[in-house]
ModelCIF file with pLDDT and N, C-alpha, C, O atoms, coordinates in Angstrom:
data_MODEL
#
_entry.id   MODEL 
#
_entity.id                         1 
_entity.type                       polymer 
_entity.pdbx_number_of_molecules   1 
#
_entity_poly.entity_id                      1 
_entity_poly.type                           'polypeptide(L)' 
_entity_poly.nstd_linkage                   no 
_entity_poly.nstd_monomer                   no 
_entity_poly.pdbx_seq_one_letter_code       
;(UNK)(UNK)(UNK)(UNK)(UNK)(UNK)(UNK)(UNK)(UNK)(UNK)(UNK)(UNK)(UNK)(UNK)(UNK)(UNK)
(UNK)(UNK)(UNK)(UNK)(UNK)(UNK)(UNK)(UNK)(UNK)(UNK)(UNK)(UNK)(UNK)(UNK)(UNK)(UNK)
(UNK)(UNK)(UNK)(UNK)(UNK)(UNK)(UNK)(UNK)(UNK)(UNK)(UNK)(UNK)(UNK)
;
_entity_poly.pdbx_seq_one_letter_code_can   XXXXXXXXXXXXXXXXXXXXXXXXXXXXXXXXXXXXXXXXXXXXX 
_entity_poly.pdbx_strand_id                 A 
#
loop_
_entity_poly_seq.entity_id 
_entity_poly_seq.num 
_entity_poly_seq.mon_id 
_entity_poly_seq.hetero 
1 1  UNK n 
1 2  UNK n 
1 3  UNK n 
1 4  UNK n 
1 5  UNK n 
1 6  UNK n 
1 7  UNK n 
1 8  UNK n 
1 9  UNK n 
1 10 UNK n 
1 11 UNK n 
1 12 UNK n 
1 13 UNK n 
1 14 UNK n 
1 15 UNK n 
1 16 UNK n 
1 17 UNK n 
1 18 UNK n 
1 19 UNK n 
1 20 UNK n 
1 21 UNK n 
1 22 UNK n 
1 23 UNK n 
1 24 UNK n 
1 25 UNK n 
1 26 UNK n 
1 27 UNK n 
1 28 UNK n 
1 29 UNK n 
1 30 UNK n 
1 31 UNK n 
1 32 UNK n 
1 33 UNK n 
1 34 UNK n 
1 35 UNK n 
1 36 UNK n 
1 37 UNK n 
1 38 UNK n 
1 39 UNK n 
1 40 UNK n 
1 41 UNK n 
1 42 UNK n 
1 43 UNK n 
1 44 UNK n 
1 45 UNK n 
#
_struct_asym.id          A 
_struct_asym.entity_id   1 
#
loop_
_ma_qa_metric.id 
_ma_qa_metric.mode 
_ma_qa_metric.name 
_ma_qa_metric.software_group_id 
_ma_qa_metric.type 
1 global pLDDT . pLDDT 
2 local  pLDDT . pLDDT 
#
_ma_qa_metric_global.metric_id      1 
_ma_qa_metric_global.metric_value   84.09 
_ma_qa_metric_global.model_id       1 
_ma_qa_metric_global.ordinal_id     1 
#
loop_
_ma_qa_metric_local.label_asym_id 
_ma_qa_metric_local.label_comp_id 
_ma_qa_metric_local.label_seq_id 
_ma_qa_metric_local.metric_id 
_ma_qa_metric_local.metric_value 
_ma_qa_metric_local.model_id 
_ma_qa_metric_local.ordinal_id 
A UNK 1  2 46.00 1 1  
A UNK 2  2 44.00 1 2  
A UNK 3  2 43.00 1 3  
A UNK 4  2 47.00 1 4  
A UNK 5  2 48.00 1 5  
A UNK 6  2 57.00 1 6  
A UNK 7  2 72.00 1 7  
A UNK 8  2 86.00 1 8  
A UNK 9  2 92.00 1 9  
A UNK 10 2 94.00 1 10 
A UNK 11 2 95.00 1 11 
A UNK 12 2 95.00 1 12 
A UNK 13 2 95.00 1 13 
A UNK 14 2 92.00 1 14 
A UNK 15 2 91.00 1 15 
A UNK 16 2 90.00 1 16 
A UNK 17 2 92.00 1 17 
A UNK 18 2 92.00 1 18 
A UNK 19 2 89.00 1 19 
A UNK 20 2 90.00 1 20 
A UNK 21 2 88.00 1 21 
A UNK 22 2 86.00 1 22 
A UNK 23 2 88.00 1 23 
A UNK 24 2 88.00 1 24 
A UNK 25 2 87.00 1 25 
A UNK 26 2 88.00 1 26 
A UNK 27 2 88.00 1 27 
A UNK 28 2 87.00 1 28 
A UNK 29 2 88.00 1 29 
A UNK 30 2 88.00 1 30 
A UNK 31 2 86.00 1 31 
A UNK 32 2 85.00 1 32 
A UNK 33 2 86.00 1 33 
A UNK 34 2 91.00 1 34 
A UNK 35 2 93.00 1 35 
A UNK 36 2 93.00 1 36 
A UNK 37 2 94.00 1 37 
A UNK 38 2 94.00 1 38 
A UNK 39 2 93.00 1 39 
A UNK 40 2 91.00 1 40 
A UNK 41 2 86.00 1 41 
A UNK 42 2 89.00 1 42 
A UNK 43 2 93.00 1 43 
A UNK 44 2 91.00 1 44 
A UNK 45 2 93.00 1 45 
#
loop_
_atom_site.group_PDB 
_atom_site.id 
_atom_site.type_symbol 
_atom_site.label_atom_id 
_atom_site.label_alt_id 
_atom_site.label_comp_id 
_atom_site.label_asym_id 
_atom_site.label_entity_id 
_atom_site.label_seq_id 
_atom_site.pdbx_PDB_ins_code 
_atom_site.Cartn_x 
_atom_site.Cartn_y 
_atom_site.Cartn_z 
_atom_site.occupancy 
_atom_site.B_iso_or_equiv 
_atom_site.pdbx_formal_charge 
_atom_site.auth_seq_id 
_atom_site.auth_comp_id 
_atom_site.auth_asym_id 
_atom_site.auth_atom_id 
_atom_site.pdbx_PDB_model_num 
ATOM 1   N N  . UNK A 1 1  ? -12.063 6.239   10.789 1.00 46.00 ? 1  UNK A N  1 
ATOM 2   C CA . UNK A 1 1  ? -10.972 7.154   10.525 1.00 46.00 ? 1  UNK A CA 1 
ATOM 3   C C  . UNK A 1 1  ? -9.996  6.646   9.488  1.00 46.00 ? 1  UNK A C  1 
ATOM 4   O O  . UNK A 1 1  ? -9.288  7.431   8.857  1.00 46.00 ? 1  UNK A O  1 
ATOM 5   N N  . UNK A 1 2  ? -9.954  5.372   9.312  1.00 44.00 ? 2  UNK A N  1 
ATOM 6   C CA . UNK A 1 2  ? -8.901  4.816   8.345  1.00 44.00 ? 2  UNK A CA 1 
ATOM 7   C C  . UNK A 1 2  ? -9.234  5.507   6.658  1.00 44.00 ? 2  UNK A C  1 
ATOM 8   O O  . UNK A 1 2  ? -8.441  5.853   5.782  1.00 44.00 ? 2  UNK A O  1 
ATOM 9   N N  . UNK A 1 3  ? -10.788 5.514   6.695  1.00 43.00 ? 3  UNK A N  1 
ATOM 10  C CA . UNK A 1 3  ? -11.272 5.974   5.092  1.00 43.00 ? 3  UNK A CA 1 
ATOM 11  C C  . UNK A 1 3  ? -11.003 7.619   5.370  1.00 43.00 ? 3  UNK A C  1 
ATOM 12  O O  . UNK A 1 3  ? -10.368 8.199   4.489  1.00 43.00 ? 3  UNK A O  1 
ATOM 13  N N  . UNK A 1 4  ? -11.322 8.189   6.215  1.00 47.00 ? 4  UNK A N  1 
ATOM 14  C CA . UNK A 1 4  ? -11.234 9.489   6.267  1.00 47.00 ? 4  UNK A CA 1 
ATOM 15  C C  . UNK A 1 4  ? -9.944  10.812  6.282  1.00 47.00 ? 4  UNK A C  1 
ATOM 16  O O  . UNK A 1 4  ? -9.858  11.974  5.885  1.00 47.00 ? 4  UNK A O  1 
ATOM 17  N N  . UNK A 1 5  ? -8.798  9.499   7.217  1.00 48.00 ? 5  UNK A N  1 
ATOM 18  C CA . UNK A 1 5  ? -7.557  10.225  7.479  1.00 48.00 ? 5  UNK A CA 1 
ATOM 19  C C  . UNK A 1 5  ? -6.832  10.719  5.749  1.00 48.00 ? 5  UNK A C  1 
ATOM 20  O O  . UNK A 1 5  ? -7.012  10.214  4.641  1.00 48.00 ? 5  UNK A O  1 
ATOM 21  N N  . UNK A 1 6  ? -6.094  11.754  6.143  1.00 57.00 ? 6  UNK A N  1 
ATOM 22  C CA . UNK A 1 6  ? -5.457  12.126  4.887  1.00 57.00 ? 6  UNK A CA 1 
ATOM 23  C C  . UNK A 1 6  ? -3.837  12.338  5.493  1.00 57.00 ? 6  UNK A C  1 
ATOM 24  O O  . UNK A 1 6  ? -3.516  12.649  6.641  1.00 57.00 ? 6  UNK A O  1 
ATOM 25  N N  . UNK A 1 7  ? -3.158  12.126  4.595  1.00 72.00 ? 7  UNK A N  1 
ATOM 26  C CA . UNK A 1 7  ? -1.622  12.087  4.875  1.00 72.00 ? 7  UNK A CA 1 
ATOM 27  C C  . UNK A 1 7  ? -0.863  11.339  5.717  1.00 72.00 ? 7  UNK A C  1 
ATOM 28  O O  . UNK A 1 7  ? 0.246   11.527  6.216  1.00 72.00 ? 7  UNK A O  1 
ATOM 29  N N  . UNK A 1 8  ? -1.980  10.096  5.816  1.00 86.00 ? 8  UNK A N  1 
ATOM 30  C CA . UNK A 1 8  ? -1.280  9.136   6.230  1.00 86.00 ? 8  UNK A CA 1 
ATOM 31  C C  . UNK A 1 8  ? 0.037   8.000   5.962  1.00 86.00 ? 8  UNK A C  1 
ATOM 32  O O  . UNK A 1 8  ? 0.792   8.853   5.494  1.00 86.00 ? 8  UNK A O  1 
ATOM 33  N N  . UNK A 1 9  ? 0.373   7.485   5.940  1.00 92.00 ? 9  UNK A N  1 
ATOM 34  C CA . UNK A 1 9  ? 1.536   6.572   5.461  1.00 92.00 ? 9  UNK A CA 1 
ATOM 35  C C  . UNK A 1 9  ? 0.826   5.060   5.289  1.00 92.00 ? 9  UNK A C  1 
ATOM 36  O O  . UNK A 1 9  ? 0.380   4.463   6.269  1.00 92.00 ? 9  UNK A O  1 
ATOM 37  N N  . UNK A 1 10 ? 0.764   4.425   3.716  1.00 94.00 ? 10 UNK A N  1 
ATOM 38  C CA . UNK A 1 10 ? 0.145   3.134   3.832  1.00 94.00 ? 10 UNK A CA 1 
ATOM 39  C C  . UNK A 1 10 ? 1.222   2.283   3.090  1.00 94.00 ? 10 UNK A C  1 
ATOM 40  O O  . UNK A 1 10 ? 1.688   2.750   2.050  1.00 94.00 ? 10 UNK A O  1 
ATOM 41  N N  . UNK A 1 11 ? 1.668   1.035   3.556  1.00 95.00 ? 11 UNK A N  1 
ATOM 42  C CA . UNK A 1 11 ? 2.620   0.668   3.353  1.00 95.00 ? 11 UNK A CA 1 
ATOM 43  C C  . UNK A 1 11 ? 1.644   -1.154  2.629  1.00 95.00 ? 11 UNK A C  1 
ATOM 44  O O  . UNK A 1 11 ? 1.038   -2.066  3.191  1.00 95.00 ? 11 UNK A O  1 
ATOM 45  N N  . UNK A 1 12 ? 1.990   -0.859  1.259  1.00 95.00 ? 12 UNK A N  1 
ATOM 46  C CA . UNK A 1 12 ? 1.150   -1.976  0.130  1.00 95.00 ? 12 UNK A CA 1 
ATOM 47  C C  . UNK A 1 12 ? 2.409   -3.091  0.111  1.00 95.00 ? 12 UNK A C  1 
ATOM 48  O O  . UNK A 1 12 ? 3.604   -2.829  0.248  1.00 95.00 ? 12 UNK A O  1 
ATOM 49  N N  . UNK A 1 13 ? 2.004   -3.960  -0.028 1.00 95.00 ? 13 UNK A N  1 
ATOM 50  C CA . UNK A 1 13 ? 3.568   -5.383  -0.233 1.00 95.00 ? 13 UNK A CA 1 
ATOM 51  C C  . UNK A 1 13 ? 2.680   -5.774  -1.815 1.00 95.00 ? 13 UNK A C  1 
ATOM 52  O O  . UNK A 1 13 ? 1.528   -6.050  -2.152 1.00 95.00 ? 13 UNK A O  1 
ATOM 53  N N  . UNK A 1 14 ? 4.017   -5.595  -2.465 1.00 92.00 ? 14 UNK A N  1 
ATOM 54  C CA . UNK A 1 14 ? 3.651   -5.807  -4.044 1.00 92.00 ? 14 UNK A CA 1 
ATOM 55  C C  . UNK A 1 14 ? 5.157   -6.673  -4.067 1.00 92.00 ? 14 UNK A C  1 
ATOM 56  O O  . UNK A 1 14 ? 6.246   -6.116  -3.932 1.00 92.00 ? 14 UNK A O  1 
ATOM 57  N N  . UNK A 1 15 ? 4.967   -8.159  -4.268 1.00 91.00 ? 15 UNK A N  1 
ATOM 58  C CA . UNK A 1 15 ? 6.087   -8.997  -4.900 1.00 91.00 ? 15 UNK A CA 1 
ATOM 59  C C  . UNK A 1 15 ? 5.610   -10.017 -5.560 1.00 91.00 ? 15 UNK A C  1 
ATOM 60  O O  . UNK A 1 15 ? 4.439   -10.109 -5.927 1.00 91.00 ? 15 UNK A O  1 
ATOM 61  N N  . UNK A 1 16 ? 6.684   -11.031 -5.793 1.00 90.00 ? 16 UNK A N  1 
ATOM 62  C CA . UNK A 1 16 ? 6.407   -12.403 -6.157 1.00 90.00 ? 16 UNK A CA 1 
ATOM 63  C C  . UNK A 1 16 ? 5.371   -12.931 -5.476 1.00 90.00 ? 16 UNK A C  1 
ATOM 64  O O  . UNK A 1 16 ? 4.370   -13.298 -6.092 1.00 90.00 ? 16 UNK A O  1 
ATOM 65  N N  . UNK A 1 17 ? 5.460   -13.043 -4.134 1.00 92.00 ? 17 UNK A N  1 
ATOM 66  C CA . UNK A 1 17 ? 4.176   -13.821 -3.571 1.00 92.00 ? 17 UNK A CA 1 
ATOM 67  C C  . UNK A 1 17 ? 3.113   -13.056 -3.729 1.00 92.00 ? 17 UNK A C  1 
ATOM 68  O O  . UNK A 1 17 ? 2.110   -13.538 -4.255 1.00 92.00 ? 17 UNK A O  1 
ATOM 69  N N  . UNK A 1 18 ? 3.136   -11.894 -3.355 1.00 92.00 ? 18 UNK A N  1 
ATOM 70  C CA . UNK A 1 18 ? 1.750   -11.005 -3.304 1.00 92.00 ? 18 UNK A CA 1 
ATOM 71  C C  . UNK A 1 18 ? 1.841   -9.802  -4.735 1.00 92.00 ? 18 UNK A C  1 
ATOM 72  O O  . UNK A 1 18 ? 2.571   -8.838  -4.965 1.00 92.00 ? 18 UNK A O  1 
ATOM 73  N N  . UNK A 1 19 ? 0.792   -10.402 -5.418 1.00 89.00 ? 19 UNK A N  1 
ATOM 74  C CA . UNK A 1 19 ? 0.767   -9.670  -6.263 1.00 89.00 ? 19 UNK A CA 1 
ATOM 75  C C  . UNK A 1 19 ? -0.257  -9.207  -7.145 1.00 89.00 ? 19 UNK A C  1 
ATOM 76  O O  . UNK A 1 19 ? -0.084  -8.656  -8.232 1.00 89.00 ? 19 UNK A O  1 
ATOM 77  N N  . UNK A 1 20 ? -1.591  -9.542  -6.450 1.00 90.00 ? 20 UNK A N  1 
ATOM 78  C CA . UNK A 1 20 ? -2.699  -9.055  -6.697 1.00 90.00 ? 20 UNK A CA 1 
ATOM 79  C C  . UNK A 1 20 ? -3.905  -8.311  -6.151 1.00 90.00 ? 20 UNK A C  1 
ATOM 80  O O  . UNK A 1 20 ? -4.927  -8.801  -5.672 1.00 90.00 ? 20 UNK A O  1 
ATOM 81  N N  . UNK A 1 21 ? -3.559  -6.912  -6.330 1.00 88.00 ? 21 UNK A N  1 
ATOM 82  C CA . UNK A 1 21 ? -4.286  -5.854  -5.690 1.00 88.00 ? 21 UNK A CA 1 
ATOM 83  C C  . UNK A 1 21 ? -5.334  -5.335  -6.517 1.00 88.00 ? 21 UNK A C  1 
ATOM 84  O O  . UNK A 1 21 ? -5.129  -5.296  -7.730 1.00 88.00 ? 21 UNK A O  1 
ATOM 85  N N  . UNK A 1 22 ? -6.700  -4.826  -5.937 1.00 86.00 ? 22 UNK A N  1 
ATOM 86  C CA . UNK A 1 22 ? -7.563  -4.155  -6.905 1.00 86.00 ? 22 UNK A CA 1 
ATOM 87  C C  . UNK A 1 22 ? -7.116  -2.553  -7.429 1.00 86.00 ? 22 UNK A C  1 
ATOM 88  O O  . UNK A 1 22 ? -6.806  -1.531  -6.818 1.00 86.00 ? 22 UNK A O  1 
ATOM 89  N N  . UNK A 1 23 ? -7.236  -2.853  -8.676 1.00 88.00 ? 23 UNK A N  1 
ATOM 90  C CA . UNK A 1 23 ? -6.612  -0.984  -8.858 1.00 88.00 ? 23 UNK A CA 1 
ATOM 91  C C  . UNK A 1 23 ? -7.404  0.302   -8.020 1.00 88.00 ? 23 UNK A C  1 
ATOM 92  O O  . UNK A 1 23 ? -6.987  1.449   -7.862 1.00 88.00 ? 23 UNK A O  1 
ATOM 93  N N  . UNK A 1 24 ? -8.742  -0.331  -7.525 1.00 88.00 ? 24 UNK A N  1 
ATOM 94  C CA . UNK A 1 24 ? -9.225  0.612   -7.003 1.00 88.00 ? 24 UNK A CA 1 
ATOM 95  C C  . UNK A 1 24 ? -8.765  1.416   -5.409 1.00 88.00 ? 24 UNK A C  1 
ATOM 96  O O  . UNK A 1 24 ? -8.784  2.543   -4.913 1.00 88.00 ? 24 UNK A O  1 
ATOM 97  N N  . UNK A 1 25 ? -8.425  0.231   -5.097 1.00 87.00 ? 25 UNK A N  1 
ATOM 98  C CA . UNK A 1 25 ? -7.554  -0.044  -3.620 1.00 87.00 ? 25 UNK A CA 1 
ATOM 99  C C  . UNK A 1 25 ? -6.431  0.827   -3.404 1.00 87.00 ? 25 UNK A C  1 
ATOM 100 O O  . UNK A 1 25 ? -6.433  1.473   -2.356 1.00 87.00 ? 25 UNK A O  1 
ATOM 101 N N  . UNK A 1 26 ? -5.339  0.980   -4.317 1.00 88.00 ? 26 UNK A N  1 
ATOM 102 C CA . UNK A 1 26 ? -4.348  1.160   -4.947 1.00 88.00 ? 26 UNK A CA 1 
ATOM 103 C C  . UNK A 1 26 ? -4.628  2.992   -5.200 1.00 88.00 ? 26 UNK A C  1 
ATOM 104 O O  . UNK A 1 26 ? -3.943  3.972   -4.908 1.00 88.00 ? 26 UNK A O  1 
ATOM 105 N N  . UNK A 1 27 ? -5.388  2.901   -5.585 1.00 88.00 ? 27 UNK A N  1 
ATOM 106 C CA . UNK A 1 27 ? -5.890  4.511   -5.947 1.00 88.00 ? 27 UNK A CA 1 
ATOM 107 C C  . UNK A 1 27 ? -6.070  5.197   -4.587 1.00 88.00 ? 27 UNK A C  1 
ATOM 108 O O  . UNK A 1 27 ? -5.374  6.039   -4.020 1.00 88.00 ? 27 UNK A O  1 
ATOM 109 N N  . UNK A 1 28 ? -7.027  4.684   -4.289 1.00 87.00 ? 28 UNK A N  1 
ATOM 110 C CA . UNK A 1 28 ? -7.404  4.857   -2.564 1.00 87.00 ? 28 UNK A CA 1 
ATOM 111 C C  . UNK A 1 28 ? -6.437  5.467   -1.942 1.00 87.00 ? 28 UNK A C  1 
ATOM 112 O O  . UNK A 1 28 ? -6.449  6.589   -1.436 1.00 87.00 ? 28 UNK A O  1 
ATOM 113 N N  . UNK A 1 29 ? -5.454  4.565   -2.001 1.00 88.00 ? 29 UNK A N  1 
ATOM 114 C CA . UNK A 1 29 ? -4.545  4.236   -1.215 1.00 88.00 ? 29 UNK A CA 1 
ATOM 115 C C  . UNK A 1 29 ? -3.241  5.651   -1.253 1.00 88.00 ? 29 UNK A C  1 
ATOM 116 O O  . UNK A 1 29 ? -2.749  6.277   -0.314 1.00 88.00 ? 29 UNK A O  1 
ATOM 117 N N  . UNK A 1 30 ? -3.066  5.734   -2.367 1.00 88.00 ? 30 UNK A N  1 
ATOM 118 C CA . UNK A 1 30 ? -2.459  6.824   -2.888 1.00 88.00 ? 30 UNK A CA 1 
ATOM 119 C C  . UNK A 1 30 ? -3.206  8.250   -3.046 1.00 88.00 ? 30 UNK A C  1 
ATOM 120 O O  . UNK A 1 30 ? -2.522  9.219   -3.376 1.00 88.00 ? 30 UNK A O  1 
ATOM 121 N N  . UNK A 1 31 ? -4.953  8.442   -2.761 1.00 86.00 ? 31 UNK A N  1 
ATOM 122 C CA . UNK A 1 31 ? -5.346  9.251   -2.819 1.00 86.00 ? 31 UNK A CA 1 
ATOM 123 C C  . UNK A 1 31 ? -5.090  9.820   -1.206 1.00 86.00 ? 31 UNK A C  1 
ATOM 124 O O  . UNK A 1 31 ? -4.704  10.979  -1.056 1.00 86.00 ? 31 UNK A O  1 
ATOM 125 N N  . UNK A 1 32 ? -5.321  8.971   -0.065 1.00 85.00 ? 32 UNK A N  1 
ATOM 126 C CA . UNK A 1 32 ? -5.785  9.315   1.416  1.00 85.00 ? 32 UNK A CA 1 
ATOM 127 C C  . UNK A 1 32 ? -3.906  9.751   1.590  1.00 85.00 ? 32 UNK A C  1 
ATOM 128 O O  . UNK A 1 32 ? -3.713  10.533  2.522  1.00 85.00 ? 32 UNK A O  1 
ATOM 129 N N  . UNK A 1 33 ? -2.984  9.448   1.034  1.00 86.00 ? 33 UNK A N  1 
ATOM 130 C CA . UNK A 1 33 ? -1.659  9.447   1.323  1.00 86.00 ? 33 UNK A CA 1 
ATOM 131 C C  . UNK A 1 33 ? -0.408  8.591   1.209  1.00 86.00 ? 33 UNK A C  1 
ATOM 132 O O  . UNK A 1 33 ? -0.484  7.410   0.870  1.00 86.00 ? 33 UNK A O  1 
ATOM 133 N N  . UNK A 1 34 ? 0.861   9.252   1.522  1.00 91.00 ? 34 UNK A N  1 
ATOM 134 C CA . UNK A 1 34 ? 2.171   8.842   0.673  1.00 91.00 ? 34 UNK A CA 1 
ATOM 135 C C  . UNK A 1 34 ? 1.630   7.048   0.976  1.00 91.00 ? 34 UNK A C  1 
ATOM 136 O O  . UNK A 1 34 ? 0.991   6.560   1.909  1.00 91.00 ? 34 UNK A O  1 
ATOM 137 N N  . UNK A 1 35 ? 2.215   6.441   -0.248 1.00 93.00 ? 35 UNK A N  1 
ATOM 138 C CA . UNK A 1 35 ? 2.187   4.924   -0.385 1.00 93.00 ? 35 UNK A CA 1 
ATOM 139 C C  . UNK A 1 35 ? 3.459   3.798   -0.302 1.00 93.00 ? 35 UNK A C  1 
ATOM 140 O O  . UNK A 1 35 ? 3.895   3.574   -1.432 1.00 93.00 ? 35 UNK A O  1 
ATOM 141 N N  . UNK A 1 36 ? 3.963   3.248   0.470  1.00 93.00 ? 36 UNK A N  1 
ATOM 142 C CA . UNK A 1 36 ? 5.261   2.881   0.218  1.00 93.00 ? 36 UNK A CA 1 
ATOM 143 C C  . UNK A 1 36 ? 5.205   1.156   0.299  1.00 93.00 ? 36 UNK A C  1 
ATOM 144 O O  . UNK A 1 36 ? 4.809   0.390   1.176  1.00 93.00 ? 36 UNK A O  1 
ATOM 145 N N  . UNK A 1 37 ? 5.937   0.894   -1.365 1.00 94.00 ? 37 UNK A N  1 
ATOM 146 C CA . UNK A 1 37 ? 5.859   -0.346  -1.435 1.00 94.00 ? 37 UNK A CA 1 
ATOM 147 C C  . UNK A 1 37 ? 6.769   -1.215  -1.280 1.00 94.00 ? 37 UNK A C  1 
ATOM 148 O O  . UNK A 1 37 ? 7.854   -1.210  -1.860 1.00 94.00 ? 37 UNK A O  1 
ATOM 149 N N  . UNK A 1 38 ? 6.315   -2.163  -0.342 1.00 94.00 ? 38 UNK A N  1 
ATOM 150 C CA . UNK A 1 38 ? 7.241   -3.293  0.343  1.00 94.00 ? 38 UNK A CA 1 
ATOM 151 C C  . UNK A 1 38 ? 7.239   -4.617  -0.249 1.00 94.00 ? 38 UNK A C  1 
ATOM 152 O O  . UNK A 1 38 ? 6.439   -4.995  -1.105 1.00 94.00 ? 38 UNK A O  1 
ATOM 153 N N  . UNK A 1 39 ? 8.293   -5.382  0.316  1.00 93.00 ? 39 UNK A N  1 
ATOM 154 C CA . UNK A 1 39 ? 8.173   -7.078  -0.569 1.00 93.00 ? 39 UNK A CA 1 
ATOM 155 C C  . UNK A 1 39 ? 8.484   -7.827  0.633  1.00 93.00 ? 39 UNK A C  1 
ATOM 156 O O  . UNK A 1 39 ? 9.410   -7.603  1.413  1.00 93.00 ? 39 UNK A O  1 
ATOM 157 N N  . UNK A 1 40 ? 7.445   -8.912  0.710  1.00 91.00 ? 40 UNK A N  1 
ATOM 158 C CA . UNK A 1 40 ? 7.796   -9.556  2.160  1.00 91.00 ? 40 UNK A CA 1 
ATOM 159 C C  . UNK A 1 40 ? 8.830   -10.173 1.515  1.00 91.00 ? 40 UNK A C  1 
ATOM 160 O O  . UNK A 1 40 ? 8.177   -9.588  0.651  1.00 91.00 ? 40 UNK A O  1 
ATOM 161 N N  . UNK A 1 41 ? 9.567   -10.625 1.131  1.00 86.00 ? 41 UNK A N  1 
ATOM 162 C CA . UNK A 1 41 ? 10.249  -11.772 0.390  1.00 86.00 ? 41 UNK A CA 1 
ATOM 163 C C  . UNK A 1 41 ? 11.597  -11.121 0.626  1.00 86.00 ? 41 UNK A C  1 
ATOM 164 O O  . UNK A 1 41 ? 12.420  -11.719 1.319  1.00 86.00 ? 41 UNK A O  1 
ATOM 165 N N  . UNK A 1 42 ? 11.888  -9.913  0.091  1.00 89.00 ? 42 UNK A N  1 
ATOM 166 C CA . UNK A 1 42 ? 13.279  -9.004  -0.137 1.00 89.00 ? 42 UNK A CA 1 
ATOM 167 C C  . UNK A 1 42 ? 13.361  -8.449  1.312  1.00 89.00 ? 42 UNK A C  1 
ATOM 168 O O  . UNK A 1 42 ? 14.146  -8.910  2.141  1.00 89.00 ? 42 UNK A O  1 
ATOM 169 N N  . UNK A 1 43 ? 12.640  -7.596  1.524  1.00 93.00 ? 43 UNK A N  1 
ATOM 170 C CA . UNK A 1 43 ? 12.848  -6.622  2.544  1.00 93.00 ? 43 UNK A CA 1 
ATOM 171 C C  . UNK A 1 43 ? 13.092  -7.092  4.317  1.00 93.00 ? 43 UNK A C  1 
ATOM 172 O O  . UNK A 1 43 ? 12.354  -7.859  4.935  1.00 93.00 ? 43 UNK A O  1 
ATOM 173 N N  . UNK A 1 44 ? 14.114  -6.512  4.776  1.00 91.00 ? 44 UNK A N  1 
ATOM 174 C CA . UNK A 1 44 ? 14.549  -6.886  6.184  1.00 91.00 ? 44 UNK A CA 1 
ATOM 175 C C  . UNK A 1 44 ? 13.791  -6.308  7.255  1.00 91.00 ? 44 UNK A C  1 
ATOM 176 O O  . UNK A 1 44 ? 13.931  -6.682  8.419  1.00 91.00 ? 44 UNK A O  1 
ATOM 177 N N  . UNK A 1 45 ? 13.020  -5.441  6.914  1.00 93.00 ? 45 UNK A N  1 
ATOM 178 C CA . UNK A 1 45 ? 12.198  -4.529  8.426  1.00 93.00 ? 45 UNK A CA 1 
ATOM 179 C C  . UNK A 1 45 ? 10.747  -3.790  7.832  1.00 93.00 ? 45 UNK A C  1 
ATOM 180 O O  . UNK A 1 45 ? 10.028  -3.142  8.593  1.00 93.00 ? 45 UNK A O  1 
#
């Protein structure tokens, strides 16, 4: 169900430490639903 669901919420961590994702992933990711990008480094919750 994870490949299949649509309009799900996927929450990607794009920062300094983490910062190498496949673009294909990324597409995916934004195709199945909204994408919201986090920074372990900055972010409190």
């Amino acid at each position: 169900d994870l490949l299949t669901r649509v309009g799900c919420r996927i929450g990607v961590v794009v920062d300094s430490a983490f910062n190498f994702h496949y673009p294909e992933l990324l597409e995916e990711a934004e195709a199945l639903g909204e994408v919201v990008y986090l920074s372990v480094a900055r972010d409190g919750a």
